[in-house]
PDB file of N, CA and C in Angstrom:
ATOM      1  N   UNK A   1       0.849  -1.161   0.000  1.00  0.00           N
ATOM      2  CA  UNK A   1       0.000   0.000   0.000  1.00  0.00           C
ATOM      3  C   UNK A   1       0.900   1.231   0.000  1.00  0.00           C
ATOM      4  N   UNK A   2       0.582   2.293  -1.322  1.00  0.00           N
ATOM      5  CA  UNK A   2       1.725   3.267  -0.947  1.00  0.00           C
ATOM      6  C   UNK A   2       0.863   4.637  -0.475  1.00  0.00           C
ATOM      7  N   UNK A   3       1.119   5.619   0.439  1.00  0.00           N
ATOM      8  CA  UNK A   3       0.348   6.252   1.068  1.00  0.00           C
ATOM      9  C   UNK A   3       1.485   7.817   0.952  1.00  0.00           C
ATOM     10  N   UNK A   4       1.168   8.342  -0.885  1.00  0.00           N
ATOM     11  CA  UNK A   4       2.566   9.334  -0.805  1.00  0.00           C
ATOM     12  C   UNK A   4       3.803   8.639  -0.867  1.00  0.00           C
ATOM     13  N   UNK A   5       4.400   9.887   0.013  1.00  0.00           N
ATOM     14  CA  UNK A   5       6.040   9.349  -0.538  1.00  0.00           C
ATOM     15  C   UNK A   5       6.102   7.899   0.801  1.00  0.00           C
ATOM     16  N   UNK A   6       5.253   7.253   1.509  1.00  0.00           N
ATOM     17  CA  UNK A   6       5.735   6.417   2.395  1.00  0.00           C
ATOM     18  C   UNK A   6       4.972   5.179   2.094  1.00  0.00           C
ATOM     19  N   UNK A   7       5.996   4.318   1.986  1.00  0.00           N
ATOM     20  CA  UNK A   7       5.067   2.769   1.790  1.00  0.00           C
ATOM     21  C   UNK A   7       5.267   2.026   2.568  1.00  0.00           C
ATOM     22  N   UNK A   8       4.007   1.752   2.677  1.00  0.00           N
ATOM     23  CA  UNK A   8       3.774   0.331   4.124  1.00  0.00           C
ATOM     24  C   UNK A   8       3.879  -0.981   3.771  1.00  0.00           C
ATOM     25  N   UNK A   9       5.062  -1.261   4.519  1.00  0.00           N
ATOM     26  CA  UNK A   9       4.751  -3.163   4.187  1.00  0.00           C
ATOM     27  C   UNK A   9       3.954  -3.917   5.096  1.00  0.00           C
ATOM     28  N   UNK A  10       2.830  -4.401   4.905  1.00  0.00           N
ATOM     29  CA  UNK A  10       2.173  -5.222   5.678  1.00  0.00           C
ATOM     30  C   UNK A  10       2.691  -7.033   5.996  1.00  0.00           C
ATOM     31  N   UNK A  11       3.453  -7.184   6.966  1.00  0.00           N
ATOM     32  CA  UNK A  11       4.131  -8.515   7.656  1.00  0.00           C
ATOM     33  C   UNK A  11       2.791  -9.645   7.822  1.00  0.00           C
ATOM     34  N   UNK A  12       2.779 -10.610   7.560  1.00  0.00           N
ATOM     35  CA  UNK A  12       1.698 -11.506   8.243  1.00  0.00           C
ATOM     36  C   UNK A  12       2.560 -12.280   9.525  1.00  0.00           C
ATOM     37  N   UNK A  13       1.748 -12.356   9.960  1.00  0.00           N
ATOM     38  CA  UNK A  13       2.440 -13.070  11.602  1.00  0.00           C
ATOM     39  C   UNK A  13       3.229 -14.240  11.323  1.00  0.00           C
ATOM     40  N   UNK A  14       3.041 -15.396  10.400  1.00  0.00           N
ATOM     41  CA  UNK A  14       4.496 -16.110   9.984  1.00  0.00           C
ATOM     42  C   UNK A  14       5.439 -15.348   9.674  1.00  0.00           C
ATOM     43  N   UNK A  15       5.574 -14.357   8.698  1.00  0.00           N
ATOM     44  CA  UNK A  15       6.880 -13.545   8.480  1.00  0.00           C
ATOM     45  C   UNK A  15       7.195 -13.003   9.343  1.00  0.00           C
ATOM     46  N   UNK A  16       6.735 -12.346  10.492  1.00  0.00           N
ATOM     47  CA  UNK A  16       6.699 -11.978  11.432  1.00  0.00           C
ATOM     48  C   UNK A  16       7.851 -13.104  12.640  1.00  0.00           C
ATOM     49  N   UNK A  17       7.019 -14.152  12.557  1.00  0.00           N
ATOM     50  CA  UNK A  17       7.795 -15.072  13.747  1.00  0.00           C
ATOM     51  C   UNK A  17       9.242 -15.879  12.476  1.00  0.00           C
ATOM     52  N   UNK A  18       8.891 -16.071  11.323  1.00  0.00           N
ATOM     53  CA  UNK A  18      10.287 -16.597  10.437  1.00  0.00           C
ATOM     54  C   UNK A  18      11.328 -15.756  10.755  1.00  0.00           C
ATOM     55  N   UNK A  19      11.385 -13.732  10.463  1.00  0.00           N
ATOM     56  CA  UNK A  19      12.122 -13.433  10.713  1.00  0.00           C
ATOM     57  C   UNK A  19      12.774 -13.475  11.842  1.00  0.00           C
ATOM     58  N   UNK A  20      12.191 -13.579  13.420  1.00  0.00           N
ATOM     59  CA  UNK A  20      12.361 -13.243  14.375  1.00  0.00           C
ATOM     60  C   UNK A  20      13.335 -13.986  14.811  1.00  0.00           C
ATOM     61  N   UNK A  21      12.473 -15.333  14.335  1.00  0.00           N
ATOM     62  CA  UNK A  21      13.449 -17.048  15.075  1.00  0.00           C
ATOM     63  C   UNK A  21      14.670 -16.997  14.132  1.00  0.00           C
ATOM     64  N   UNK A  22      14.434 -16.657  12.580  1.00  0.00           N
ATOM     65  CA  UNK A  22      15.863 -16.258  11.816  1.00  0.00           C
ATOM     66  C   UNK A  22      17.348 -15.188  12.598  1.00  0.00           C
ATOM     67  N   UNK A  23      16.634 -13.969  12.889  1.00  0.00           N
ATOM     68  CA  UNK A  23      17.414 -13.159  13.303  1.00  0.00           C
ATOM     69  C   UNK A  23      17.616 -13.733  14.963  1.00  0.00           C
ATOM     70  N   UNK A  24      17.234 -14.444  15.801  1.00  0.00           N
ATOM     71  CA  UNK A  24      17.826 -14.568  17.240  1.00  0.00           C
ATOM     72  C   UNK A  24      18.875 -16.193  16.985  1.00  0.00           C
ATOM     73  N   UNK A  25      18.360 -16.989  15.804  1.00  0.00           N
ATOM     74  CA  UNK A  25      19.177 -18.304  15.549  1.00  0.00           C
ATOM     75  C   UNK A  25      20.327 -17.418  14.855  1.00  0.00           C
ATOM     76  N   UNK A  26      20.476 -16.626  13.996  1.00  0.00           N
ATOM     77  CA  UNK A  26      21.780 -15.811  13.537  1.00  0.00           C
ATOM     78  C   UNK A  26      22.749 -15.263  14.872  1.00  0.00           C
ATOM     79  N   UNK A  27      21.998 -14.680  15.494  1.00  0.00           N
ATOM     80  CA  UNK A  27      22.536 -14.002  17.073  1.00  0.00           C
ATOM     81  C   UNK A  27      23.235 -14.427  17.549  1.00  0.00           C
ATOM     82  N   UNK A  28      22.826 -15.679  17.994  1.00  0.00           N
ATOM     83  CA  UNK A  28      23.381 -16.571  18.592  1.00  0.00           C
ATOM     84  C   UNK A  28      24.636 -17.688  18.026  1.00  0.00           C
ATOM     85  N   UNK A  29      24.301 -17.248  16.512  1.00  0.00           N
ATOM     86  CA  UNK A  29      25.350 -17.939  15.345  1.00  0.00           C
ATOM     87  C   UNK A  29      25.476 -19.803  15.993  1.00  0.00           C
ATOM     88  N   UNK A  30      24.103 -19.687  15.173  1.00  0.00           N
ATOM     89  CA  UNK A  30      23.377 -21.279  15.841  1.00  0.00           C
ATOM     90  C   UNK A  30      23.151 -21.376  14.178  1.00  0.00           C
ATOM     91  N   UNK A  31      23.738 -22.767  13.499  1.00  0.00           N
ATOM     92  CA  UNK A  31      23.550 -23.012  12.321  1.00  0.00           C
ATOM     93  C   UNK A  31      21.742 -23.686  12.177  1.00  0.00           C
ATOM     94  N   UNK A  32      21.237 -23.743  10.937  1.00  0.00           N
ATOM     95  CA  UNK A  32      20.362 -24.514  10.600  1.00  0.00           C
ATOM     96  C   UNK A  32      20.345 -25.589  11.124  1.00  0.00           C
ATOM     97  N   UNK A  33      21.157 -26.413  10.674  1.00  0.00           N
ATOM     98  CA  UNK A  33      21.384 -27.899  10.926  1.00  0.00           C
ATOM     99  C   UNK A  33      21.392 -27.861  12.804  1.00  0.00           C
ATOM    100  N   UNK A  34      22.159 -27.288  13.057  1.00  0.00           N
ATOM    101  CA  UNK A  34      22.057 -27.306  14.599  1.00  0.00           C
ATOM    102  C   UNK A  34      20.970 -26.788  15.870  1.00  0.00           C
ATOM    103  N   UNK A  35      20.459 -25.900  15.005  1.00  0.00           N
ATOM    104  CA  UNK A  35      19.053 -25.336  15.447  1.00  0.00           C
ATOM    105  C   UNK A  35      17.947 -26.467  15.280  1.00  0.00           C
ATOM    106  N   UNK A  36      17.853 -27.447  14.253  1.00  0.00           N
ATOM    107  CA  UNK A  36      16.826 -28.219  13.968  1.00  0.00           C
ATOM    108  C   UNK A  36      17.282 -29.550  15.454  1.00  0.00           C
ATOM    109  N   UNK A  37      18.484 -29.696  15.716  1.00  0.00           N
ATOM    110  CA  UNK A  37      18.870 -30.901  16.380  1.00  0.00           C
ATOM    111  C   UNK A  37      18.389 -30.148  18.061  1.00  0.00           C
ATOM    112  N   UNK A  38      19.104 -28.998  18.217  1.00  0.00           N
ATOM    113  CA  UNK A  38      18.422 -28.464  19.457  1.00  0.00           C
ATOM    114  C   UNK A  38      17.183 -28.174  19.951  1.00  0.00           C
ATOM    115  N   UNK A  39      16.073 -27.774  18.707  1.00  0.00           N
ATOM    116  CA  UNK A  39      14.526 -27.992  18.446  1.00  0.00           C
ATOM    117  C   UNK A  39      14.097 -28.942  18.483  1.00  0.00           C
ATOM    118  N   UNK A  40      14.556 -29.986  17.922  1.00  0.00           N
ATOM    119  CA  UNK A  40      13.655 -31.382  17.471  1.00  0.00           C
ATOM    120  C   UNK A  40      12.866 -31.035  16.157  1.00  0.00           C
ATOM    121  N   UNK A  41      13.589 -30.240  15.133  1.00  0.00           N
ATOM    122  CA  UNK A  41      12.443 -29.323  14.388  1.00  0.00           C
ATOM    123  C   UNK A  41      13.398 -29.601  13.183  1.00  0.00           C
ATOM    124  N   UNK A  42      12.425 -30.752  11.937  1.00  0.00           N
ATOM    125  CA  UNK A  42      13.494 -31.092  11.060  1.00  0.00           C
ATOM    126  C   UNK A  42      13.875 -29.267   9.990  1.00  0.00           C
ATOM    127  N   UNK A  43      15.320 -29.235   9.845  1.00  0.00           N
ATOM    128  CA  UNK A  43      16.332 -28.187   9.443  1.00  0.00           C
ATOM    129  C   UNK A  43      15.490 -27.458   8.099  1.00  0.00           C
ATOM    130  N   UNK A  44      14.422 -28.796   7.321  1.00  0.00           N
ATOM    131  CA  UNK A  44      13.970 -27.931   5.993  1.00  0.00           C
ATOM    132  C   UNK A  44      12.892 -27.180   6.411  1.00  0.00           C
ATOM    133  N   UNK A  45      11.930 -27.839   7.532  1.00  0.00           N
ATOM    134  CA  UNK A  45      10.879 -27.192   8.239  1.00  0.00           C
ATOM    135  C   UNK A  45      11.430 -25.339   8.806  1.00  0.00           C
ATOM    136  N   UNK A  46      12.579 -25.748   9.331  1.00  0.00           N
ATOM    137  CA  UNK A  46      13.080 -24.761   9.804  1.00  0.00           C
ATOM    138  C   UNK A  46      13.525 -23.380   8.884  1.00  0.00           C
ATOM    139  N   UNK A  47      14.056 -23.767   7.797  1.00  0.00           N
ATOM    140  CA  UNK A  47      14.290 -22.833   6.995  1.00  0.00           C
ATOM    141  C   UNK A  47      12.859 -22.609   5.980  1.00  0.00           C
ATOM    142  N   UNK A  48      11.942 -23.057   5.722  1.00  0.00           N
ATOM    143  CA  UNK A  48      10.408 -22.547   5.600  1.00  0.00           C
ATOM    144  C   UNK A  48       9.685 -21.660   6.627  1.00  0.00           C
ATOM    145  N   UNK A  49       9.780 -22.116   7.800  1.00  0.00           N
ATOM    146  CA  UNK A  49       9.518 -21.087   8.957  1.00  0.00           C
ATOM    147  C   UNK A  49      10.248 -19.765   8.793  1.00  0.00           C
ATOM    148  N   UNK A  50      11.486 -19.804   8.559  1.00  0.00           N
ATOM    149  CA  UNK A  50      12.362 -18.585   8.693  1.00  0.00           C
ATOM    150  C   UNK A  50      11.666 -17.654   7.284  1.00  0.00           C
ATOM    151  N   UNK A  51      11.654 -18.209   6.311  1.00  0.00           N
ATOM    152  CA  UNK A  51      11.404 -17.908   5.005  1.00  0.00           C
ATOM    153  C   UNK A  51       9.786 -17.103   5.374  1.00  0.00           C
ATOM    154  N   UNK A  52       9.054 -17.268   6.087  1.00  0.00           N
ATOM    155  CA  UNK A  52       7.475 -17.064   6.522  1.00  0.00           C
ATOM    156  C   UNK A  52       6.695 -17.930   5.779  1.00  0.00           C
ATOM    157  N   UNK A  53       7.098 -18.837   5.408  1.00  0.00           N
ATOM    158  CA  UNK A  53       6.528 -19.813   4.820  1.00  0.00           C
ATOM    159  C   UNK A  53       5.790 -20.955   5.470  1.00  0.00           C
ATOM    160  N   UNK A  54       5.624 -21.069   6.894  1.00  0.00           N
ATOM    161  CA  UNK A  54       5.031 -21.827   7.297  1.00  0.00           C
ATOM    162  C   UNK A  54       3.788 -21.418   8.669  1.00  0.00           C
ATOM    163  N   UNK A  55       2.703 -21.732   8.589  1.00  0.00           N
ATOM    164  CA  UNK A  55       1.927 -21.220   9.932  1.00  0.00           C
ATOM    165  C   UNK A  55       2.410 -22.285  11.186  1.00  0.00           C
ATOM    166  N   UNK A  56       3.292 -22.211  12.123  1.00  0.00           N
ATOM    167  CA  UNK A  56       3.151 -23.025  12.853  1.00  0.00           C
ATOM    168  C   UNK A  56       2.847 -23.543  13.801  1.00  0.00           C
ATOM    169  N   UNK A  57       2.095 -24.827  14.118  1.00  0.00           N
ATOM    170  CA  UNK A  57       1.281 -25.109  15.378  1.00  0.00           C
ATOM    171  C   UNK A  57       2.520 -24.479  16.776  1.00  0.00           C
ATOM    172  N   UNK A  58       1.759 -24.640  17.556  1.00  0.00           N
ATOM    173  CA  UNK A  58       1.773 -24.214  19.026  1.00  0.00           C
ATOM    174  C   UNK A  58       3.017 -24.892  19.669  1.00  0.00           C
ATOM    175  N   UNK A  59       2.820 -26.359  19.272  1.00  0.00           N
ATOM    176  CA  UNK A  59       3.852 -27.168  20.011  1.00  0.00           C
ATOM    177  C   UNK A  59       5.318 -26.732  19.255  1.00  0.00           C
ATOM    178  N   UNK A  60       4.987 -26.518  18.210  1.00  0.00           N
ATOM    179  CA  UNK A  60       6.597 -26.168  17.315  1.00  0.00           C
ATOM    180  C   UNK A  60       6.715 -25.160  17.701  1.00  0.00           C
ATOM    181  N   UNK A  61       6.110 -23.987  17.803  1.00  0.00           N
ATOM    182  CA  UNK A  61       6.572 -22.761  18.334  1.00  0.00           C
ATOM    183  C   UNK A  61       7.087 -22.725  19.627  1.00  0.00           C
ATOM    184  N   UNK A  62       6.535 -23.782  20.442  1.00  0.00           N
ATOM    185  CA  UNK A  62       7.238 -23.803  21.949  1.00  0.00           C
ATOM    186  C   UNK A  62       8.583 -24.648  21.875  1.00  0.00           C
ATOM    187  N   UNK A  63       8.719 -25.270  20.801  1.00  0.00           N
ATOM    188  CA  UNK A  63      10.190 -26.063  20.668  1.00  0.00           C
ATOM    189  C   UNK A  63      10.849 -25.451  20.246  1.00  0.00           C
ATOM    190  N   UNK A  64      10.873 -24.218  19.248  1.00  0.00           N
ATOM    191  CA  UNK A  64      11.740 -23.111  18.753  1.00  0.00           C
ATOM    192  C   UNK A  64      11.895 -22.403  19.726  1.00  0.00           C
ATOM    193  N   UNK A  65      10.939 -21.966  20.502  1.00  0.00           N
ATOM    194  CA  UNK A  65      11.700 -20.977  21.828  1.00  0.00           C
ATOM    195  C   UNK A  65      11.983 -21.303  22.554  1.00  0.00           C
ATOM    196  N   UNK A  66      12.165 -22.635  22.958  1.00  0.00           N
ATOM    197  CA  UNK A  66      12.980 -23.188  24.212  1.00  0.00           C
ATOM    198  C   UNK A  66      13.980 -23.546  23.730  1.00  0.00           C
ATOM    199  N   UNK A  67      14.269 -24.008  22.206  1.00  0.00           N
ATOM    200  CA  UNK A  67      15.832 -23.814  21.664  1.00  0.00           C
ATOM    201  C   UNK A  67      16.903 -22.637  21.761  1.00  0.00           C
ATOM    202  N   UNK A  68      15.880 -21.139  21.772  1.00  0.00           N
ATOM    203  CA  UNK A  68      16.428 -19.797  21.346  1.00  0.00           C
ATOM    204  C   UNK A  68      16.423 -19.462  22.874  1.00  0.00           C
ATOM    205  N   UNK A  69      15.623 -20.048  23.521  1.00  0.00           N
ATOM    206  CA  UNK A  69      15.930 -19.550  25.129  1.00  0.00           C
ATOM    207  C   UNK A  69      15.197 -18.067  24.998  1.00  0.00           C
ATOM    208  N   UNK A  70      13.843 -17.827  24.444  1.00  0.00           N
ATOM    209  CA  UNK A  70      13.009 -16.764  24.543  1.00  0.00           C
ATOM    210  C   UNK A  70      11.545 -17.254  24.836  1.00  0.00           C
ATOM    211  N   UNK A  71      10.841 -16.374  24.542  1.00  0.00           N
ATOM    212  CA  UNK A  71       9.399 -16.794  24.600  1.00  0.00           C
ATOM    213  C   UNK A  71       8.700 -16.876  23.074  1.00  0.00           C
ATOM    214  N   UNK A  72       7.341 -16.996  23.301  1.00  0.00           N
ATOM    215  CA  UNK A  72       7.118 -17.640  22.445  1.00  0.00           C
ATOM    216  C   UNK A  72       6.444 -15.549  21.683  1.00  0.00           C
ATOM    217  N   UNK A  73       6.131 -15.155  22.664  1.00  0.00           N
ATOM    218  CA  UNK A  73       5.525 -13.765  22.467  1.00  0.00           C
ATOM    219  C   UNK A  73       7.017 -13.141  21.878  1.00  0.00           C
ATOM    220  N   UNK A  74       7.927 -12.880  22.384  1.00  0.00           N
ATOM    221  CA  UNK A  74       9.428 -12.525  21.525  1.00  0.00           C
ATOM    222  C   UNK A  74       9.182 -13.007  20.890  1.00  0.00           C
ATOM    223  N   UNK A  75       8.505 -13.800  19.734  1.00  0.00           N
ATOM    224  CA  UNK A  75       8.789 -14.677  18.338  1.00  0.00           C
ATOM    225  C   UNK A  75       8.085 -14.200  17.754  1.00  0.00           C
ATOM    226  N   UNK A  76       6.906 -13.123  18.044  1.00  0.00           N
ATOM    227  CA  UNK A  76       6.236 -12.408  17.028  1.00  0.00           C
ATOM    228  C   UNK A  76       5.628 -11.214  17.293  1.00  0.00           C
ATOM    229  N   UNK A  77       6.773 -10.689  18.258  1.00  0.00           N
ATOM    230  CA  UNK A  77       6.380  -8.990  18.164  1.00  0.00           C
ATOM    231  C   UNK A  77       7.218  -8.205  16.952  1.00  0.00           C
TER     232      UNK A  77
END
């Protein structure tokens, strides 16, 4: 939506939580492969999530933030 000279990008709440769990697994300079073994969260799943490509249930979202050592609300503000 462009509103003038300022354009809004509208995030949906997967892109929202892909980037988030992307940018705190970078942080921490926690690879893919190693993020999926510390999750229990197979590595291609993982890089679809990051991508905002995936809606994910409840229980996966609580296995990604107990990997990242945040909450689950940090994963999609």
């Amino acid at each position: 939506m462009k509103l003038g000279a300022i354009t809004f990008v509208l995030m949906t709440i997967q892109e929202k939580f892909g980037r988030n769990v992307s940018r705190k697994r970078k942080r921490n300079k926690i690879s893919q492969e190693e993020f999926a073994r510390l999750s229990g969260v197979e590595r291609s799943y993982i890089s679809s999530i990051e991508r905002g490509n995936r809606n994910v249930s409840i229980s996966v979202a609580y296995k990604i933030s107990q990997a990242l050592e945040v909450s689950i609300d940090d994963l999609i503000q």
